[in-house]
C-alpha atoms as a PDB file:
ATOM      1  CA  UNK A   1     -16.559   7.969 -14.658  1.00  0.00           C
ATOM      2  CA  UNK A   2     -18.475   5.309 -12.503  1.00  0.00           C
ATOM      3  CA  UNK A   3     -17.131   3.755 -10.328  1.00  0.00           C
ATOM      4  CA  UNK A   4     -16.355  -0.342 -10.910  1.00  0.00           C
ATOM      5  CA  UNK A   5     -17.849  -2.329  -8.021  1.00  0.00           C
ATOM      6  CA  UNK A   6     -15.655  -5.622  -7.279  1.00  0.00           C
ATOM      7  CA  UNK A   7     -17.577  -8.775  -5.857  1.00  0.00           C
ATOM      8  CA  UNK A   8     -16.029 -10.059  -2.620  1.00  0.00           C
ATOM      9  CA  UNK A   9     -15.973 -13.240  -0.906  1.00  0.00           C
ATOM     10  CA  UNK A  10     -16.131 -13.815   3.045  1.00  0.00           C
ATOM     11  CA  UNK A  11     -14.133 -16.877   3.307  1.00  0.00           C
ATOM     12  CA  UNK A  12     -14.123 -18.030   7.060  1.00  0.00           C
ATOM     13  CA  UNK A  13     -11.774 -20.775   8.488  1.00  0.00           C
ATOM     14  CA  UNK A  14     -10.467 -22.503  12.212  1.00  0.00           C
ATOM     15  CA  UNK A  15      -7.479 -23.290  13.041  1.00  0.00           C
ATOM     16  CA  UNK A  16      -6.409 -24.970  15.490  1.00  0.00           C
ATOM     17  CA  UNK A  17      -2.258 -24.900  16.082  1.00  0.00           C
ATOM     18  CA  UNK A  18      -0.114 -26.806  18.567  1.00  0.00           C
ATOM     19  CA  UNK A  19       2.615 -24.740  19.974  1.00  0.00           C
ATOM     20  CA  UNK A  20       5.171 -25.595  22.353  1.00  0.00           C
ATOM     21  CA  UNK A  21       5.211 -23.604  25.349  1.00  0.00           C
ATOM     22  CA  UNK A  22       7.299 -23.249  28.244  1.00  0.00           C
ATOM     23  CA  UNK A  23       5.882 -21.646  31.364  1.00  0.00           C
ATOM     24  CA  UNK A  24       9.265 -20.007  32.129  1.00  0.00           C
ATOM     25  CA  UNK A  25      10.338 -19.178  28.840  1.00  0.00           C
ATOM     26  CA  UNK A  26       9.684 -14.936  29.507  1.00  0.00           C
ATOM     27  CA  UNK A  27       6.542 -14.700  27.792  1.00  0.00           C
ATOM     28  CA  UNK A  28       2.621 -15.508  28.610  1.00  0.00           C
ATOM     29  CA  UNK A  29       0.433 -17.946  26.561  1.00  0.00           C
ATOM     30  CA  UNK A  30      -1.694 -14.623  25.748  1.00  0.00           C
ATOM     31  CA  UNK A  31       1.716 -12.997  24.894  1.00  0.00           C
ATOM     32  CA  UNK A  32       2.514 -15.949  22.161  1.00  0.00           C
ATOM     33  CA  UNK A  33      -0.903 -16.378  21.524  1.00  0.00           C
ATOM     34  CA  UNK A  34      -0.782 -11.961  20.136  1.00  0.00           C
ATOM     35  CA  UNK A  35       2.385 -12.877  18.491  1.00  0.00           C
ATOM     36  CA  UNK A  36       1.218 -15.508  16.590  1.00  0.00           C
ATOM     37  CA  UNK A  37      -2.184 -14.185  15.503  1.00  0.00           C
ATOM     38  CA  UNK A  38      -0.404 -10.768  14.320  1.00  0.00           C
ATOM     39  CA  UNK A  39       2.014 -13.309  12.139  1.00  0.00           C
ATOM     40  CA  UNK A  40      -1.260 -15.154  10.447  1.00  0.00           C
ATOM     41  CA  UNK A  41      -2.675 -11.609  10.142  1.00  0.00           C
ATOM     42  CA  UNK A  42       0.248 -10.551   8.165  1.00  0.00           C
ATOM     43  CA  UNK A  43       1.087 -13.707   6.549  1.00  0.00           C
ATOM     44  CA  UNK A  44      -2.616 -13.692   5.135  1.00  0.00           C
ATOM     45  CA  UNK A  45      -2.074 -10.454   3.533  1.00  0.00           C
ATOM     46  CA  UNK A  46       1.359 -11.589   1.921  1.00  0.00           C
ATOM     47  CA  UNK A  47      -0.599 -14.163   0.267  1.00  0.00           C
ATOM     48  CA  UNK A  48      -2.585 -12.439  -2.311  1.00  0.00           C
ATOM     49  CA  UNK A  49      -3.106  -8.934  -3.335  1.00  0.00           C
ATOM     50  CA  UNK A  50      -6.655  -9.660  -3.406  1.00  0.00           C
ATOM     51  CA  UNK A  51      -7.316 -10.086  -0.234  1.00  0.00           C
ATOM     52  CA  UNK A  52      -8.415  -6.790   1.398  1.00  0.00           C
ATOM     53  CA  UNK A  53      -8.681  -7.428   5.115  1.00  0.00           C
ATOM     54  CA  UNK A  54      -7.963  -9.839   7.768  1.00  0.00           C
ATOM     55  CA  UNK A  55     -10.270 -10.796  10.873  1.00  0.00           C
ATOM     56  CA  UNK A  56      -8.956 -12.623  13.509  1.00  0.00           C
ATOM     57  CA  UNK A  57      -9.839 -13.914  17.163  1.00  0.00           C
ATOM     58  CA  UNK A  58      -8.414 -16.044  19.713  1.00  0.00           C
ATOM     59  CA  UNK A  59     -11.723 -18.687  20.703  1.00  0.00           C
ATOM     60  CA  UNK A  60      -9.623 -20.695  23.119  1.00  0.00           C
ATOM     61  CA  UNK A  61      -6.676 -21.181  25.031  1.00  0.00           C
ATOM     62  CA  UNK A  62      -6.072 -24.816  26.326  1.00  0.00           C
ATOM     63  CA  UNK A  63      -2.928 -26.296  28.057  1.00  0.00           C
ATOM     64  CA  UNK A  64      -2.408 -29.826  27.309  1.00  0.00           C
ATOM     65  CA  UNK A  65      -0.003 -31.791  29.521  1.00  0.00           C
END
């Protein structure tokens, strides 16, 4: 039997997110920034069964006072 070859689509996005964050609160900005990138990961995939993998990076950490 041959095999069926799907077409896929490379969708790319940014997002930007404003998070409250307090400096003593027990965990580093890279700490929440992991945490939160591992929930869009996941949240991505809950999304659709067609989607078949998830790339993500961190491209910037600013502190706004």
């Amino acid at each position: 039997m041959e095999k069926v070859v799907v077409p896929t689509l490379t969708l790319s996005f940014a997002v930007d997110l404003d998070v409250e964050y307090n400096s003593f609160g027990g965990k580093t900005a890279d700490e929440i920034a992991t945490a939160l990138q591992d929930e869009l990961d996941n949240l991505l995939f809950d999304l659709s069964p067609n989607v078949t993998g998830v790339y993500t990076s961190l491209t910037g950490l600013n502190f706004n006072d």
